[in-house]
Every structure is written in C-alpha cells, then in structure tokens.
Protein backbone atom coordinates (compact mmCIF):
# COMPACT_ATOMS: atom_id res chain seq x y z
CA UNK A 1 79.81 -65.96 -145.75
CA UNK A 2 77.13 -64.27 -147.83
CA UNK A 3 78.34 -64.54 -150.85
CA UNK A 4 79.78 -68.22 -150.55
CA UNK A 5 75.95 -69.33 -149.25
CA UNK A 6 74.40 -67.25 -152.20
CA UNK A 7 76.17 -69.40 -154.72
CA UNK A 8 75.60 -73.10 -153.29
CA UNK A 9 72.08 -72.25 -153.18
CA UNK A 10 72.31 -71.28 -156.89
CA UNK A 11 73.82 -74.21 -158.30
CA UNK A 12 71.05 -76.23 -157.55
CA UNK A 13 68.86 -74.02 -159.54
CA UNK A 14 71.19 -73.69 -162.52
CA UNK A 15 71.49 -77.95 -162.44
CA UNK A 16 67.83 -78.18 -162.35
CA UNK A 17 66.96 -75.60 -165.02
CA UNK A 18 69.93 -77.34 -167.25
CA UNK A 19 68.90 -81.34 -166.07
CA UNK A 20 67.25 -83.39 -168.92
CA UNK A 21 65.10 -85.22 -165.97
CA UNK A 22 62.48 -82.01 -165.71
CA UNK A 23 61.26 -80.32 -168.93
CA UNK A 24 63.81 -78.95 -170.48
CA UNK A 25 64.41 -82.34 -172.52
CA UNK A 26 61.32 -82.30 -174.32
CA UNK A 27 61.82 -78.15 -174.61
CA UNK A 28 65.05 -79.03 -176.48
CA UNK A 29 62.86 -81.23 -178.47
CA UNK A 30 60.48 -78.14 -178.92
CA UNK A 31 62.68 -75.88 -179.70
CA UNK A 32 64.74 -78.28 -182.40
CA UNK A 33 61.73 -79.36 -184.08
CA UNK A 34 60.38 -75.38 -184.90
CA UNK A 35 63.97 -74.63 -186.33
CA UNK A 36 64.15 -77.47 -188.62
CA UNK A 37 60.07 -76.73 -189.42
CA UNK A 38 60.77 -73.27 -190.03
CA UNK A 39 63.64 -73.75 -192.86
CA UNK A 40 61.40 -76.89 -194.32
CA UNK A 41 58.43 -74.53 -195.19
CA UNK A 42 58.52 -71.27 -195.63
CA UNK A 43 54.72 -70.68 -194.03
CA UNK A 44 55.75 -72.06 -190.75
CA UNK A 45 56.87 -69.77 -189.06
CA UNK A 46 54.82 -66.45 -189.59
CA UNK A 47 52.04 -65.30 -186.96
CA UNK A 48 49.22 -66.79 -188.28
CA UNK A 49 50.35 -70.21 -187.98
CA UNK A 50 51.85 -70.29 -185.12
CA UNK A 51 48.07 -68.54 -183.99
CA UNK A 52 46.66 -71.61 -185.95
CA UNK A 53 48.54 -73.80 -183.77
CA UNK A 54 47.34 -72.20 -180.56
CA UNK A 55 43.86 -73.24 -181.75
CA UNK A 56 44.44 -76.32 -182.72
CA UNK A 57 45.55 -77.08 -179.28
CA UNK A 58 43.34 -75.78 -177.30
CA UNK A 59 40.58 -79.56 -176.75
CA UNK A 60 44.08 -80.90 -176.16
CA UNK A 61 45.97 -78.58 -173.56
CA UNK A 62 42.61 -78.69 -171.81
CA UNK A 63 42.42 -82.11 -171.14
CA UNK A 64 45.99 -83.05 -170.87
CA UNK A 65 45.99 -81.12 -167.56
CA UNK A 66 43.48 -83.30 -165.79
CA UNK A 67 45.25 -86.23 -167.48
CA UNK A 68 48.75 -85.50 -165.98
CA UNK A 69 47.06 -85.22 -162.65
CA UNK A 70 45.42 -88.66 -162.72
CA UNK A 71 48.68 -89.69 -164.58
CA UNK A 72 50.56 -88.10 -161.28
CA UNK A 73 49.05 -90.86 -158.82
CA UNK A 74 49.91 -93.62 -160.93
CA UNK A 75 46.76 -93.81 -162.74
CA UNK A 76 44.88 -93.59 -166.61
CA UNK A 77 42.01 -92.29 -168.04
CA UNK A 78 40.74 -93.93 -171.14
CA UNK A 79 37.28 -92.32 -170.85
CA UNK A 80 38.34 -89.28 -171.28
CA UNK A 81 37.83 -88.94 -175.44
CA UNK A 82 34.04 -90.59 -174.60
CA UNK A 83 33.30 -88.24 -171.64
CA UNK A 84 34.30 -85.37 -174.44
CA UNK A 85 31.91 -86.88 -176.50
CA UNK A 86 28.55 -87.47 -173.84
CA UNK A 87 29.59 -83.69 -172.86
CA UNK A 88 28.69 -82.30 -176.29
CA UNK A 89 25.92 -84.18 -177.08
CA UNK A 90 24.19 -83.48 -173.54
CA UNK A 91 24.88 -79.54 -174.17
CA UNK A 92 23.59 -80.34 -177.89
CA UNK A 93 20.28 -82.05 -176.90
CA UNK A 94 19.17 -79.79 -173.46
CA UNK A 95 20.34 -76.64 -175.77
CA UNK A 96 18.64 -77.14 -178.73
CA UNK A 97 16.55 -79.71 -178.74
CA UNK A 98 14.93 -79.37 -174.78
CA UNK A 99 14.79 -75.71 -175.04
CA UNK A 100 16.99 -74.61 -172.27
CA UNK A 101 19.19 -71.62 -172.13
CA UNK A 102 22.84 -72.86 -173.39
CA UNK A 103 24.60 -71.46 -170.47
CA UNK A 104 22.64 -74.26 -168.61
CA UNK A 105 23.27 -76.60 -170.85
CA UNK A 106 26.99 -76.26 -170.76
CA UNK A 107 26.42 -76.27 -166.65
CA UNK A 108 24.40 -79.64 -167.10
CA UNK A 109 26.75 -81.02 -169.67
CA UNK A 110 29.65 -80.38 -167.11
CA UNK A 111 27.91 -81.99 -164.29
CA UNK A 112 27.41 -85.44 -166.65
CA UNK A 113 31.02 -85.45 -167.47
CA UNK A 114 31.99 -84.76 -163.75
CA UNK A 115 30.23 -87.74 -162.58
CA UNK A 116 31.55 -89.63 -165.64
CA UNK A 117 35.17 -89.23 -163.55
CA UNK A 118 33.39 -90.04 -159.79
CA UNK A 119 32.01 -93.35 -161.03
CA UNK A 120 35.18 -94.36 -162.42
CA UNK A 121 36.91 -93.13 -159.39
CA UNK A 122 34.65 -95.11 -157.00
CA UNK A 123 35.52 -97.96 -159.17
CA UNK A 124 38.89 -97.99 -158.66
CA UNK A 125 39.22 -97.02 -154.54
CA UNK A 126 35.77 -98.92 -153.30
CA UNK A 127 35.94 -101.87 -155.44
CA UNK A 128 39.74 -102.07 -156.18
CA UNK A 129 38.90 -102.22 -160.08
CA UNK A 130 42.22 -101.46 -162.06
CA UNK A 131 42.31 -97.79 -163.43
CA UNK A 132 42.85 -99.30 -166.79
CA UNK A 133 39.62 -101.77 -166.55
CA UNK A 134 37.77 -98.79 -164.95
CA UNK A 135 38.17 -96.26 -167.25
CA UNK A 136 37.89 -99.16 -170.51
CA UNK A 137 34.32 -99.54 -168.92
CA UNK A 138 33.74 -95.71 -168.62
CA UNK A 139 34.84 -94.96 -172.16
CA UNK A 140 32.54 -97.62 -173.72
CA UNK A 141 29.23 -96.32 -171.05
CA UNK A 142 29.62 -92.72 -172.29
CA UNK A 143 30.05 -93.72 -176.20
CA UNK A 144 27.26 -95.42 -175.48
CA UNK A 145 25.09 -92.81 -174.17
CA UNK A 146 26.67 -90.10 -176.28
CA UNK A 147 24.81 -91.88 -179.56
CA UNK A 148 21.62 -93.37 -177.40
CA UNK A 149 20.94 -89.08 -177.03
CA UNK A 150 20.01 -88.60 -180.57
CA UNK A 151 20.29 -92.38 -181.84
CA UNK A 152 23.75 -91.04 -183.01
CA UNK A 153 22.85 -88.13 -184.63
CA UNK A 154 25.18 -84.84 -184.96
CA UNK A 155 23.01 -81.55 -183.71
CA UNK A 156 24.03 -78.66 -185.74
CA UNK A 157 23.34 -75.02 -185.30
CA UNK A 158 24.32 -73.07 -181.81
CA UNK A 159 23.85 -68.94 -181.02
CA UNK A 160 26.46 -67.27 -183.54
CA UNK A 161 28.51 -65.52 -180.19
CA UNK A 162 28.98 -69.13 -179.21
CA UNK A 163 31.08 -70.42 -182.21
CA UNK A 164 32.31 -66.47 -182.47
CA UNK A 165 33.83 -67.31 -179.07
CA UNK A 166 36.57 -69.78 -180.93
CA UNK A 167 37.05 -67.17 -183.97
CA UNK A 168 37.29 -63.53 -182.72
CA UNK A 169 40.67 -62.55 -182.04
CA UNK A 170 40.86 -60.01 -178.83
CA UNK A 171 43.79 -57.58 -179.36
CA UNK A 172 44.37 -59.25 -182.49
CA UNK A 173 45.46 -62.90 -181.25
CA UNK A 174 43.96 -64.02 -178.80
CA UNK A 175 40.56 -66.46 -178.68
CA UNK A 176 38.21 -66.80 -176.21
CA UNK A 177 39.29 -70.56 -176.06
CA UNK A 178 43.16 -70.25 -176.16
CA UNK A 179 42.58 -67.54 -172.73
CA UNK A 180 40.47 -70.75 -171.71
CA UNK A 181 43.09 -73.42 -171.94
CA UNK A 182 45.73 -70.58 -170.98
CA UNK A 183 43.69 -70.59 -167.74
CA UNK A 184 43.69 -74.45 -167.02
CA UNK A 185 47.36 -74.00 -167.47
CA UNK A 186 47.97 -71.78 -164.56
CA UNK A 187 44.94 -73.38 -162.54
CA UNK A 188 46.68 -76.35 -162.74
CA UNK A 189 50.27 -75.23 -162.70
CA UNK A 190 49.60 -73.27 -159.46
CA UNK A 191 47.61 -76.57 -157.90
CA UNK A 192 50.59 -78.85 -158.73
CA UNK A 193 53.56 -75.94 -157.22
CA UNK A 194 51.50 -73.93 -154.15
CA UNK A 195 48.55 -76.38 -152.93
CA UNK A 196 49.43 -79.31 -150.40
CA UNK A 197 46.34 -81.48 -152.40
CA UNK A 198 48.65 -81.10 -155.54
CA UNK A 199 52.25 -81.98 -153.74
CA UNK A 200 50.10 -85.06 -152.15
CA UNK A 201 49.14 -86.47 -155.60
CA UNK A 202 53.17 -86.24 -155.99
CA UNK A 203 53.39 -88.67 -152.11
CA UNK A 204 50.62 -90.77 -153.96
CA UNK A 205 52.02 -91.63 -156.89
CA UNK A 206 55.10 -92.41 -155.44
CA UNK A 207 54.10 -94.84 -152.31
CA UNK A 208 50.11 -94.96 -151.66
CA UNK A 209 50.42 -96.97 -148.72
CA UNK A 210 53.24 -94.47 -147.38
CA UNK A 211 50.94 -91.18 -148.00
CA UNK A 212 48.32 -93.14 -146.49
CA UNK A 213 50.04 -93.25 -143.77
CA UNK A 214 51.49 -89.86 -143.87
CA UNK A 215 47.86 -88.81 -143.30
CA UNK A 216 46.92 -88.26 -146.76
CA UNK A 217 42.96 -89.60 -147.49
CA UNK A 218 44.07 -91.27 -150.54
CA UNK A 219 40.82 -92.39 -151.68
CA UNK A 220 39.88 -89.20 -151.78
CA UNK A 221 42.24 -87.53 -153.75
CA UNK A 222 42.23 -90.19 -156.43
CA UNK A 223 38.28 -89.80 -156.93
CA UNK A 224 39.00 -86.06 -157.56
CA UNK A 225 41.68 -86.39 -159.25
CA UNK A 226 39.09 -88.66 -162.17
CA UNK A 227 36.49 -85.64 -161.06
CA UNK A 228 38.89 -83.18 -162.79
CA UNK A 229 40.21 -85.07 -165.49
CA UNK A 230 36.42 -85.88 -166.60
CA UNK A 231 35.50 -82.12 -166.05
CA UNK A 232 38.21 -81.08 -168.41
CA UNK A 233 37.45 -83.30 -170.82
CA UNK A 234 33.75 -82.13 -170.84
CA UNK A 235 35.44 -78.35 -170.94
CA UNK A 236 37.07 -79.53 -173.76
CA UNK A 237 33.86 -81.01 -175.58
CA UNK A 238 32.27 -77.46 -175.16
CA UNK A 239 35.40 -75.88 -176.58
CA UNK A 240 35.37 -78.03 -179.58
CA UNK A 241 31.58 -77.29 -179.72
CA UNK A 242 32.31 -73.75 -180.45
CA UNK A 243 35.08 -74.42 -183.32
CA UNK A 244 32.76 -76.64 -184.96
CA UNK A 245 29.22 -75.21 -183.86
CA UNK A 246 28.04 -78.33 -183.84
CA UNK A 247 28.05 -81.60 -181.83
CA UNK A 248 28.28 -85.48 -182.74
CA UNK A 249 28.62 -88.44 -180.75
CA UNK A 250 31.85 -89.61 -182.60
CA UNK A 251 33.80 -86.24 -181.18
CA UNK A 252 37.05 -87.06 -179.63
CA UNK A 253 37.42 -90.68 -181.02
CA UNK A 254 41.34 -91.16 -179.88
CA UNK A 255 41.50 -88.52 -178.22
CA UNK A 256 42.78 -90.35 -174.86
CA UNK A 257 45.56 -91.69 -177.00
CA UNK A 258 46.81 -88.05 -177.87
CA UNK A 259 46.29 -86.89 -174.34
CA UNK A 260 47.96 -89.17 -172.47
CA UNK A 261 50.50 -88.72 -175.64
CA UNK A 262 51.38 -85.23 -174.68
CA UNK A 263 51.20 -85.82 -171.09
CA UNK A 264 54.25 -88.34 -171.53
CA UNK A 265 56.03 -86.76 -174.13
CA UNK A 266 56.12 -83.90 -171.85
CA UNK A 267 58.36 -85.96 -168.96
CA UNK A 268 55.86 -86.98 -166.77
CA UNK A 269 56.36 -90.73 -165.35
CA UNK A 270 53.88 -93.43 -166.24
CA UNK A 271 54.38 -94.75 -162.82
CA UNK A 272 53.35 -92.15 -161.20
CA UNK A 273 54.86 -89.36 -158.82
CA UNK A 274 57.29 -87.09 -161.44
CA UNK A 275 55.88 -84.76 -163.90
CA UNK A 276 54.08 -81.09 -164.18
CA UNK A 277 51.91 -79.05 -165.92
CA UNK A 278 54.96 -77.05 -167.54
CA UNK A 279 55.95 -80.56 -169.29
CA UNK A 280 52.61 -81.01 -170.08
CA UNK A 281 52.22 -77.47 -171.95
CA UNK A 282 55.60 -78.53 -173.40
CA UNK A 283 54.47 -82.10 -174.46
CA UNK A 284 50.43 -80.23 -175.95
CA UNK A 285 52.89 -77.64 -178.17
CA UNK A 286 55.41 -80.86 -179.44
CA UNK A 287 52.31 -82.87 -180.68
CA UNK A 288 50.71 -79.60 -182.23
CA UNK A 289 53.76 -78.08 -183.70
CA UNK A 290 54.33 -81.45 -185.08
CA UNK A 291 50.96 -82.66 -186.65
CA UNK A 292 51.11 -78.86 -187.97
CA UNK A 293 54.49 -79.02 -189.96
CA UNK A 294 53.64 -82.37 -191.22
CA UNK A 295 50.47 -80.80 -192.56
CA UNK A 296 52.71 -77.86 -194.12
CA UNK A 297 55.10 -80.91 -195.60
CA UNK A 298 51.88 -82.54 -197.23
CA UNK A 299 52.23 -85.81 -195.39
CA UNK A 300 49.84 -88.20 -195.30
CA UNK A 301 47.44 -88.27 -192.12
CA UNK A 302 48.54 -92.06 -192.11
CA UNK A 303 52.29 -91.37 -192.09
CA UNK A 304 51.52 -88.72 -189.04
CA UNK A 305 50.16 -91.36 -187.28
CA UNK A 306 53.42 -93.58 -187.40
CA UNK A 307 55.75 -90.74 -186.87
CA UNK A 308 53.56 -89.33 -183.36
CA UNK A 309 53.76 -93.21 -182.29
CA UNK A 310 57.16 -92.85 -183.03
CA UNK A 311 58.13 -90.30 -180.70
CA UNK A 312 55.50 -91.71 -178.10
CA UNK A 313 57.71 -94.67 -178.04
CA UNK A 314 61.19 -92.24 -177.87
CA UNK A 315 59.45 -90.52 -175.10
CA UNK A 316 58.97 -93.57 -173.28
CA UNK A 317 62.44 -95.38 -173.91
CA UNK A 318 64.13 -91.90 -172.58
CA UNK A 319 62.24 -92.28 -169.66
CA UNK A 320 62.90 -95.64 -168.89
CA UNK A 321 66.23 -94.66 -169.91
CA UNK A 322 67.02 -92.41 -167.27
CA UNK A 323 65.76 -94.70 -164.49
CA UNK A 324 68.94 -97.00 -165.01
C-alpha cells in the first residue's frame, strides 16, 4: 500500500517537472541556445563571460521580479524604466550636489521610486484608471522630473567603494550586485511559493471579483504589488549607478520593454494568474545570454533588436498556443 501510494504521488511531480506549461519550456530554450552559442564562438563559453553575463543582468533580474508580480494580477508597469531613471538622479542630486551622506540618498531615492508605484496603484483601484493608462502617465511624470532635477544633466563622480561595489569579485566571482539581484530572486521566489500574500496575487489574477470575495483585500494587494515593482526598479537605478558611477536622466530608456520581455519569455501569462520567479530568472538569463552571443557574432545592435522582438512574439504565440 506504501509503495503503490509513493508512486502516484510521484508521477505528478515527474509530469510537472517534464510539462512545457511551467518553465522548463523556456529552460529548453536556455539550454539550446548556450549549446549552439558555445560552438558559434569560441569565447562563449569560458568563465569570464558567462561572469560578464551575470553582470549584465543584474538592472534586469532586479526589476523583472517586481514586474512578474504586477504581471501576476493581470496588470503592467510601463513606468518602471522612468522610475529607474527619477531613482538615480534623486540619489545623484541629494548625494552630490545637496551634500548628504549617499547611504541617505539611496534611502531617499528609494522612497521617490516607492511612491512612484503607490500613485500609480491608487490610480488604478480608487479611480478605476487602466494599468496601461496609469502607468503611460507615471512613466512620462518621472521622465519628467528625472531631467527637471538637473535640467537634464548627467551627475558624474560617486565614493570609489560605491562603483567598486559592481567590480570587485568576492571569492573570485561574485559582485556585490549579482548577490543583490541573487537576493531579489529568492525574496521573491520564497514570497510567490511560502507566503499566502504571494498565492493571493495567483486568486487575483485569475478572478478579482472571486478573491474579493474569497476575502482577499484586493485593492490592497494590487497597490503593493506597483509599491514593489517601483522599489525594484529604483534598486535597479542604484545598481546601474554603481556600474556606471554616474547618473543621467535618460537611464533605462526601454527598459520596461525588456522587463516585461523576460517576464513573458519566461512563461508567465499576460492575463494574469500563471507564472513565477523561476521563469522569470529563466526568461532574465534567455534575453542576456542572447544579446551576449549576438554581441560575440558581431551583429548589429539593430538586427538584435528584431531578433529579441522575434522571440517576444514566439513567446507569446506559444502561450496563446497552449491555451487551445
């Protein structure tokens, strides 16, 4: 009797680590698209690319977490390349042109891109504004103020341990900004697996009006859900403050596009209610990997563009796909 209930309760497990409906589609995608990179070019596949790529992802995986969350209820976040933006420039301006101690100045610059995501959020619940219209407003309001800070000026020049932070390799590989994003990962993977809050944003984006009534304060959720995706994105400015130890008002033009990218890429549903932070990671390494061996290949930054759309528009049709 043991042994018979043992396996039943297995096969579900094998089926779901094996079913193209999770992540292991896009993995297969993953995994295909390093071996075909690594017989293409011969410099793919050594350690310090693959540490380059890690890097290189790092403004990315950061913010694709709080955009599969806000993606999870059904929702987008256009602001989220703008809110990157205002971040830098108000840790820029209180930092080095106030005076202030930068540790504040990353606290301050936090708090702006925080309530970035609650004004959008109270948008969309208290005045039933579309997510879309919402965060097209946002993203314009925090341009805006990004370049009204230093009448769109770049401020250069930060404490060297600052941009050290994005250089120094501890034990030889690892940055103080890949831990960072390595630590939004499991934030958010254990959020999503282990809180109730992170199954209900699974109940909201598939029925609001039935988690509603399941007991779950919907409005809520979905302005914290914004609150996090906007905090992450500000996170992310800072990080991409210390690889370029320096800010500008134009940081993280597009960068919504390649977020939201990687969130779908990486399986989870536009409409809300299937997805996770493991498809996510997946999705981040697919867009990195593959802007990285085009790179290696010499392609054009123009011909990238077309071939990422591309498999934006794969990722899409295979999920539409498996809904028939």
């Amino acid at each position: 009797m043991t042994m018979t209930h043992s396996t039943t309760a297995e096969r579900p497990r094998l089926a779901d680590l094996f079913s193209l409906s999770g992540a292991t589609g896009p993995l297969i995608g993953l995994v295909l698209l390093c071996i075909f990179l690594s017989f293409a070019t011969d410099s793919f596949f050594t350690m310090r690319n693959l540490l380059n790529v890690l890097d290189q992802i790092t403004v990315l995986g950061i913010m694709a977490v709080g955009m599969t969350l806000v993606i999870l209820i059904g929702g987008i976040d256009l602001a989220v390349g703008s809110v990157l933006a205002l971040a830098m420039m108000v840790m820029g301006y209180v930092a080095n042109v106030a005076g202030f101690p930068l540790g504040l100045a990353i606290i301050v610059a936090l708090a702006c891109a925080a309530a970035s995501g609650a004004v959008s959020g109270l948008l969309i619940t208290l005045f039933n504004v579309p997510a879309f219209i919402s965060t097209l407003a946002m993203m314009s309001i925090a341009r805006g103020l990004a370049n009204m800070i230093t009448d769109g000026q770049q401020i250069v020049g930060f404490p060297a341990w600052f941009s050290m932070l994005a250089f120094i390799r501890h034990w030889g590989f690892l940055t103080t900004t890949v831990a960072v994003m390595l630590i939004v990962f499991a934030l958010g993977w254990f959020f999503l697996r282990y809180t109730s809050a992170g199954r209900s944003l699974y109940a909201i984006g598939g029925n609001p009006e039935v988690a509603r009534l399941a007991g779950i304060n919907v409005s809520l959720m979905t302005v914290g859900v914004y609150v996090v995706s906007s905090l992450l994105a500000g996170l992310g400015g800072v990080v991409l403050a210390m690889r370029l130890d320096s800010v500008q008002p134009t940081a993280g033009f597009t960068y919504e596009l390649d977020t939201i990218a990687a969130v779908v890429i990486g399986g989870t549903s536009l409409s809300g209610g299937q997805g996770g932070i493991v498809g996510t990671i997946i999705g981040v390494l697919i867009i990195g990997v593959l802007r990285n061996g085009l790179n290696l290949l010499g392609v054009s930054p123009f011909t990238q563009a077309v071939v990422i759309g591309v498999v934006i528009a794969l990722a899409v049709a295979a999920e539409a796909f498996k809904k028939r």
